[in-house]
C-alpha atoms as a PDB file:
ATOM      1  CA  UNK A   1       8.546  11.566  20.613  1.00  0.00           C
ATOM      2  CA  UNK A   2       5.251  11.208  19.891  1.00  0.00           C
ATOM      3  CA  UNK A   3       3.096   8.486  21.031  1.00  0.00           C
ATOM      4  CA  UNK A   4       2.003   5.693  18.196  1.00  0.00           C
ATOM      5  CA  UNK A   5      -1.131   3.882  19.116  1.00  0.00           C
ATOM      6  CA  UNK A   6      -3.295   1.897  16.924  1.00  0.00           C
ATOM      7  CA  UNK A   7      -4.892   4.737  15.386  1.00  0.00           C
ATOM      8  CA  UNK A   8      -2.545   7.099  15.000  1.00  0.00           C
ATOM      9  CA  UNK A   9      -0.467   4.315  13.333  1.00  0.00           C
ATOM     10  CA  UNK A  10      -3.060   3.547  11.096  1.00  0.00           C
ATOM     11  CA  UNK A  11      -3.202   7.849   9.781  1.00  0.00           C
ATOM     12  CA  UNK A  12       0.451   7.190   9.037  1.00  0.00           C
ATOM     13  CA  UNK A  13      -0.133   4.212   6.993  1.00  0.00           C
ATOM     14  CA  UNK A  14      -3.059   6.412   5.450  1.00  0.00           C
ATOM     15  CA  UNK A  15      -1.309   9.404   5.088  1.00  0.00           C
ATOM     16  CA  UNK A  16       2.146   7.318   3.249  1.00  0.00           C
ATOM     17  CA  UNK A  17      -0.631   5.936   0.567  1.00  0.00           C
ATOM     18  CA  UNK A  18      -2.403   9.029   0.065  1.00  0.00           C
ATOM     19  CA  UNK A  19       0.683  10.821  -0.484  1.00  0.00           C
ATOM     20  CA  UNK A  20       1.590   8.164  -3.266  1.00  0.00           C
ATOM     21  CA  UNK A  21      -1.736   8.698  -4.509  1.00  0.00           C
ATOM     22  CA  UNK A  22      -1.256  12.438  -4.779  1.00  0.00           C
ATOM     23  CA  UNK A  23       2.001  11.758  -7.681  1.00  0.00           C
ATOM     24  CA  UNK A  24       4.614  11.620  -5.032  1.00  0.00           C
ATOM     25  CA  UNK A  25       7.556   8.600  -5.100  1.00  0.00           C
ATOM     26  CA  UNK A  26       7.619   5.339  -2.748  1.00  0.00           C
ATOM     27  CA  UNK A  27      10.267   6.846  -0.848  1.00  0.00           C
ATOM     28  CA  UNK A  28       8.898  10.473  -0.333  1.00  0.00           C
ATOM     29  CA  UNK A  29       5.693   9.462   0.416  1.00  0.00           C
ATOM     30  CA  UNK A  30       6.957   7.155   3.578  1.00  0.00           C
ATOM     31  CA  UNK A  31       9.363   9.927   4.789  1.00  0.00           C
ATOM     32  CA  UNK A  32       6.817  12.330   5.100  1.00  0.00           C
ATOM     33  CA  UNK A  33       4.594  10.588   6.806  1.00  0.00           C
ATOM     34  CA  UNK A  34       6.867  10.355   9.657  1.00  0.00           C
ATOM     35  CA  UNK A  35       8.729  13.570   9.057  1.00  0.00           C
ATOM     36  CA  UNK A  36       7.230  15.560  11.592  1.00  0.00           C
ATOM     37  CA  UNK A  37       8.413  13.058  14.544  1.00  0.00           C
ATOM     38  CA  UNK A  38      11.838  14.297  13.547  1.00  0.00           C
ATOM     39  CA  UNK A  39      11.789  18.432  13.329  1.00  0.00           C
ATOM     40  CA  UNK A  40      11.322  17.894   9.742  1.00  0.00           C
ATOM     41  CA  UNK A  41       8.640  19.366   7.696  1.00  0.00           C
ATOM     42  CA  UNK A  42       6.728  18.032   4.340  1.00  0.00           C
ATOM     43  CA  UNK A  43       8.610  20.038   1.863  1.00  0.00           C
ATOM     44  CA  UNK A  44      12.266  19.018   3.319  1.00  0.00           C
ATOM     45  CA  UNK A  45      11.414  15.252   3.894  1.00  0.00           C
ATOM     46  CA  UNK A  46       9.978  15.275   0.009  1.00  0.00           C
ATOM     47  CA  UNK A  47      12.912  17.190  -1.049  1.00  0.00           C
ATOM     48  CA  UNK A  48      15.539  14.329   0.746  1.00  0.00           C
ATOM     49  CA  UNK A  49      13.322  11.592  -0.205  1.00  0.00           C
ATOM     50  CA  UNK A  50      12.900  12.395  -4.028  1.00  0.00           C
ATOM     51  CA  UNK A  51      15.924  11.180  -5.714  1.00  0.00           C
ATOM     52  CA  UNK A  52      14.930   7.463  -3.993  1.00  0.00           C
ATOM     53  CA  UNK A  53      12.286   6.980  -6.824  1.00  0.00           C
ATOM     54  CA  UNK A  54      12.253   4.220  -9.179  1.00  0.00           C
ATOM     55  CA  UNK A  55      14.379   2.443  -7.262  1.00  0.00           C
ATOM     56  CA  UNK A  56      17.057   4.874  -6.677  1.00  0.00           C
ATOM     57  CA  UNK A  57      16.805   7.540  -9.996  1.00  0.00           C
ATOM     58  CA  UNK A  58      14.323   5.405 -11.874  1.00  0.00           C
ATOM     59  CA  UNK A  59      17.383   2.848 -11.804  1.00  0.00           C
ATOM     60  CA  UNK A  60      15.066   0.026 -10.289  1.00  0.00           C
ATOM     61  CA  UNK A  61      17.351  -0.887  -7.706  1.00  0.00           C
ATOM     62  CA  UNK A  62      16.495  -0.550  -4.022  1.00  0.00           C
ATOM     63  CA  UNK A  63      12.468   0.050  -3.723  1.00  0.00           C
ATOM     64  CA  UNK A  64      11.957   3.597  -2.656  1.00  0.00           C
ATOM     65  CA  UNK A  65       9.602   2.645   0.007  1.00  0.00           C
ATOM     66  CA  UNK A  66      12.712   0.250   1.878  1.00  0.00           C
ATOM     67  CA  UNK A  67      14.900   3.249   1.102  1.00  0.00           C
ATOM     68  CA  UNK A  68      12.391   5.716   3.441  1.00  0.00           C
ATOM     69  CA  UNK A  69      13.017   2.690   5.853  1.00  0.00           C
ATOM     70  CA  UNK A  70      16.703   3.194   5.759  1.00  0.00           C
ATOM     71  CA  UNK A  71      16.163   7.375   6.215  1.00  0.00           C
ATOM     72  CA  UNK A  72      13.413   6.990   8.594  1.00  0.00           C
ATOM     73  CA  UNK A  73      16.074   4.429  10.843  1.00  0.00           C
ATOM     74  CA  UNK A  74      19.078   6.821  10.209  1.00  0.00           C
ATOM     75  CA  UNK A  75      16.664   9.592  11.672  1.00  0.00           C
ATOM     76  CA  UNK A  76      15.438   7.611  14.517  1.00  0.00           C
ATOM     77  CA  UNK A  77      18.473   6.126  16.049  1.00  0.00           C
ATOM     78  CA  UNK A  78      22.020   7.125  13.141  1.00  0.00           C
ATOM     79  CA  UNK A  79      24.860   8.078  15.225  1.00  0.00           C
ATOM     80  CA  UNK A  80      25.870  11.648  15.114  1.00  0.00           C
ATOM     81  CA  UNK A  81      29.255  11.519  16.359  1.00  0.00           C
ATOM     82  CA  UNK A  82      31.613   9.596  13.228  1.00  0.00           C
ATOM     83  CA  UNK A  83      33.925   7.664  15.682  1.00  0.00           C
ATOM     84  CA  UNK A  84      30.675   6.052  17.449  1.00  0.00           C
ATOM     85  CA  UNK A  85      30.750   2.462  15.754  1.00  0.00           C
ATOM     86  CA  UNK A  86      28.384   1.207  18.672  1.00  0.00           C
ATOM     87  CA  UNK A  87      25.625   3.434  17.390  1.00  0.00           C
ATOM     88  CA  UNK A  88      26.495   3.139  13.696  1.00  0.00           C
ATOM     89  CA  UNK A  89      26.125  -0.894  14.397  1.00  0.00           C
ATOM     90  CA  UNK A  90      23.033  -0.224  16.374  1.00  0.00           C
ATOM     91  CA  UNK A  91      21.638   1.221  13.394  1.00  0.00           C
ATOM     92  CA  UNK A  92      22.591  -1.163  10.844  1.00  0.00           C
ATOM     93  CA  UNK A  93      21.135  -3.510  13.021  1.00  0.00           C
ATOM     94  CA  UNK A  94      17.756  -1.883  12.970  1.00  0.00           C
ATOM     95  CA  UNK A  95      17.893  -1.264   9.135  1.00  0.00           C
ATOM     96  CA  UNK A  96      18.799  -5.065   8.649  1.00  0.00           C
ATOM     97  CA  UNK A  97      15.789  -6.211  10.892  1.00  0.00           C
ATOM     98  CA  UNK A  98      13.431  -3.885   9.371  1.00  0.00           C
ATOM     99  CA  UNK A  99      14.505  -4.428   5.802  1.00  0.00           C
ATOM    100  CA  UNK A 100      14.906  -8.273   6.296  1.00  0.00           C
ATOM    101  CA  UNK A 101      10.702  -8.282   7.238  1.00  0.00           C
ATOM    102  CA  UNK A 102      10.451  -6.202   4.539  1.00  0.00           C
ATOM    103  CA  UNK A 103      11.499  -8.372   2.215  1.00  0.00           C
ATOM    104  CA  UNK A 104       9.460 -11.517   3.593  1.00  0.00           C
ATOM    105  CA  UNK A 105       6.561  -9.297   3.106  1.00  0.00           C
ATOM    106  CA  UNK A 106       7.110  -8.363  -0.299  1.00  0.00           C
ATOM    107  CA  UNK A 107       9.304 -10.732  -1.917  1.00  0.00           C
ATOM    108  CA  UNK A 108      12.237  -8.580  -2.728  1.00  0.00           C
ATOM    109  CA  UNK A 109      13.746  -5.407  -1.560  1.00  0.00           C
ATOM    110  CA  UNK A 110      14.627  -4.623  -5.758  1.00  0.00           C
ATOM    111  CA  UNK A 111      12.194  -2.558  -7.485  1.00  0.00           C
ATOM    112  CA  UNK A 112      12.753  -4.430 -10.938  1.00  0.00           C
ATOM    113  CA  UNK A 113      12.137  -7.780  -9.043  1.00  0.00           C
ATOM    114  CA  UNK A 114       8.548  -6.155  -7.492  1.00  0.00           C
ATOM    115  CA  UNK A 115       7.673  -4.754 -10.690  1.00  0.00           C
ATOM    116  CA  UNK A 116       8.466  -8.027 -12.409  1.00  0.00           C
ATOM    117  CA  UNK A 117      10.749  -6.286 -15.258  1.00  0.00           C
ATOM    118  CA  UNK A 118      13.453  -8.377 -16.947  1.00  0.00           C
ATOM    119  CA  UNK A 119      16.781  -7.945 -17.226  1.00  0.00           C
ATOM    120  CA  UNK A 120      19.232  -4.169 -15.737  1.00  0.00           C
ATOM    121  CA  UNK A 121      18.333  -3.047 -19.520  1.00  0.00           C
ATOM    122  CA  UNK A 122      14.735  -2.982 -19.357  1.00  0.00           C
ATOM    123  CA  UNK A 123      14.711  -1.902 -15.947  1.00  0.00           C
ATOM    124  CA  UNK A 124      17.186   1.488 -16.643  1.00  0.00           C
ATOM    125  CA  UNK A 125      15.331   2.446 -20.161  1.00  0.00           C
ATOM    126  CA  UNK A 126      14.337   6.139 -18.917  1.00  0.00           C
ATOM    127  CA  UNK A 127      14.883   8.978 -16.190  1.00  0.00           C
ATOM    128  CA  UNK A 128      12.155  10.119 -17.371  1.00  0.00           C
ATOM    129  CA  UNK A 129       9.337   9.868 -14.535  1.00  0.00           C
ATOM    130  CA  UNK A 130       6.081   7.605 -15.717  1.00  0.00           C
ATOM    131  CA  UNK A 131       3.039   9.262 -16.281  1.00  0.00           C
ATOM    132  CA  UNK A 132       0.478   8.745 -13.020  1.00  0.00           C
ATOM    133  CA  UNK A 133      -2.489   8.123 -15.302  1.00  0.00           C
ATOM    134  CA  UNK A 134      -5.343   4.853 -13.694  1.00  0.00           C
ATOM    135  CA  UNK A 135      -3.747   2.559 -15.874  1.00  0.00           C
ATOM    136  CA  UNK A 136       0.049   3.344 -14.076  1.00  0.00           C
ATOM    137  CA  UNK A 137      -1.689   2.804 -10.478  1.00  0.00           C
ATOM    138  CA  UNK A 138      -3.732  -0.462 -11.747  1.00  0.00           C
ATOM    139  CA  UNK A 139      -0.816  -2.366 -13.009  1.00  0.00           C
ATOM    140  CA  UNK A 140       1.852  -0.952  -9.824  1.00  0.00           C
ATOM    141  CA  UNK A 141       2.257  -2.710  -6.765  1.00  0.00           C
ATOM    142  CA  UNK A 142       3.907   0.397  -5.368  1.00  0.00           C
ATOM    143  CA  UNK A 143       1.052   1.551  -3.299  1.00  0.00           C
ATOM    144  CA  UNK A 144       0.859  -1.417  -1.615  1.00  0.00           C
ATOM    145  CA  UNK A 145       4.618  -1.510  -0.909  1.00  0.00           C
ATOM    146  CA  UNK A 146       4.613   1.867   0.462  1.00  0.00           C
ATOM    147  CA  UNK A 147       1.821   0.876   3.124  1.00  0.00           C
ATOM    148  CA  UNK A 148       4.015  -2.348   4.299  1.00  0.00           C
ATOM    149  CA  UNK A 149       6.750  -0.030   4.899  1.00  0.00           C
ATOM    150  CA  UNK A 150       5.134   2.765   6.395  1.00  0.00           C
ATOM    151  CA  UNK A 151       3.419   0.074   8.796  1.00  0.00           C
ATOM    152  CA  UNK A 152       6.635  -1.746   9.162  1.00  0.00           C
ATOM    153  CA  UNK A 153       8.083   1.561  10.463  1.00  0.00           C
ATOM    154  CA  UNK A 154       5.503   2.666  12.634  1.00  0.00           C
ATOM    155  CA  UNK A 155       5.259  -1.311  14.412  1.00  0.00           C
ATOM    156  CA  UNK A 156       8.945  -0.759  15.042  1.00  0.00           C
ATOM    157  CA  UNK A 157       8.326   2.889  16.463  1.00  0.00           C
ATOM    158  CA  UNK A 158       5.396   1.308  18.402  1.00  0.00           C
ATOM    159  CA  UNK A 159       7.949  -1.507  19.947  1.00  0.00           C
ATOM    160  CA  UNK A 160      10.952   0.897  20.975  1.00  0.00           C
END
């Protein structure tokens, strides 16, 4: 494993926001910034992150960036052996803790709550991606969310 410092924590957090910046999703964007730690490269981690945008498929449930949370914990520590409960409750304990100071960060872990939409109606209008145009990234809070959880993740990598 690779050892997380202060600045190489910091190039993570970087590298999660610039890859939002580039057009990627909330959840793709965290995942590969931690990819490599895991055998993983970019392309794989952005193909196994994508369908986490939106909130799950643009359904604006689960934010994508607490969804790379709950891939990046399954990577770090999911059991690999089905009859293992131990480790499958280690894990869930990990995702709970990480996606319980997630949510006192950001309010909510639902993507409809942190965009402020109304209503499951509003939320689901489209699977049809939005545009990344200036406007898009001045009224989003997404880039923001993505660097609380890719800083969430790396504190927790730091602490292990």
């Amino acid at each position: 494993m690779v050892e997380l410092n202060n600045e190489s924590i910091e190039q993570r957090v970087a590298r999660a926001v610039d890859n939002f910046m580039e057009g990627y999703g909330c959840c793709q964007s965290v995942v590969a910034a931690f990819a490599d730690l895991y055998g993983l490269d970019k392309e794989m981690a952005l193909r196994i992150a994508a369908g986490f945008g939106g909130g799950v498929g643009r359904m604006r449930m689960m934010c994508g960036a607490v969804s790379a949370l709950v891939i990046l914990v399954g990577l770090d520590c999911g059991q690999t052996v089905g009859s293992d409960r131990e480790g499958k409750s280690a894990c869930y304990k990990v995702v709970q803790e990480l996606l319980a100071q997630s949510k006192a960060e950001n309010g909510s872990l639902i993507c409809a709550e942190i965009l402020g939409l109304e209503g499951v109606e509003k939320a689901v209008s489209s699977y049809v991606a939005s545009p990344r145009t200036a406007e898009y990234y001045k009224t989003r809070p997404c880039a923001a969310k993505v660097e609380s959880a890719a800083r969430i993740f790396a504190e927790y990598l730091k602490k292990k």
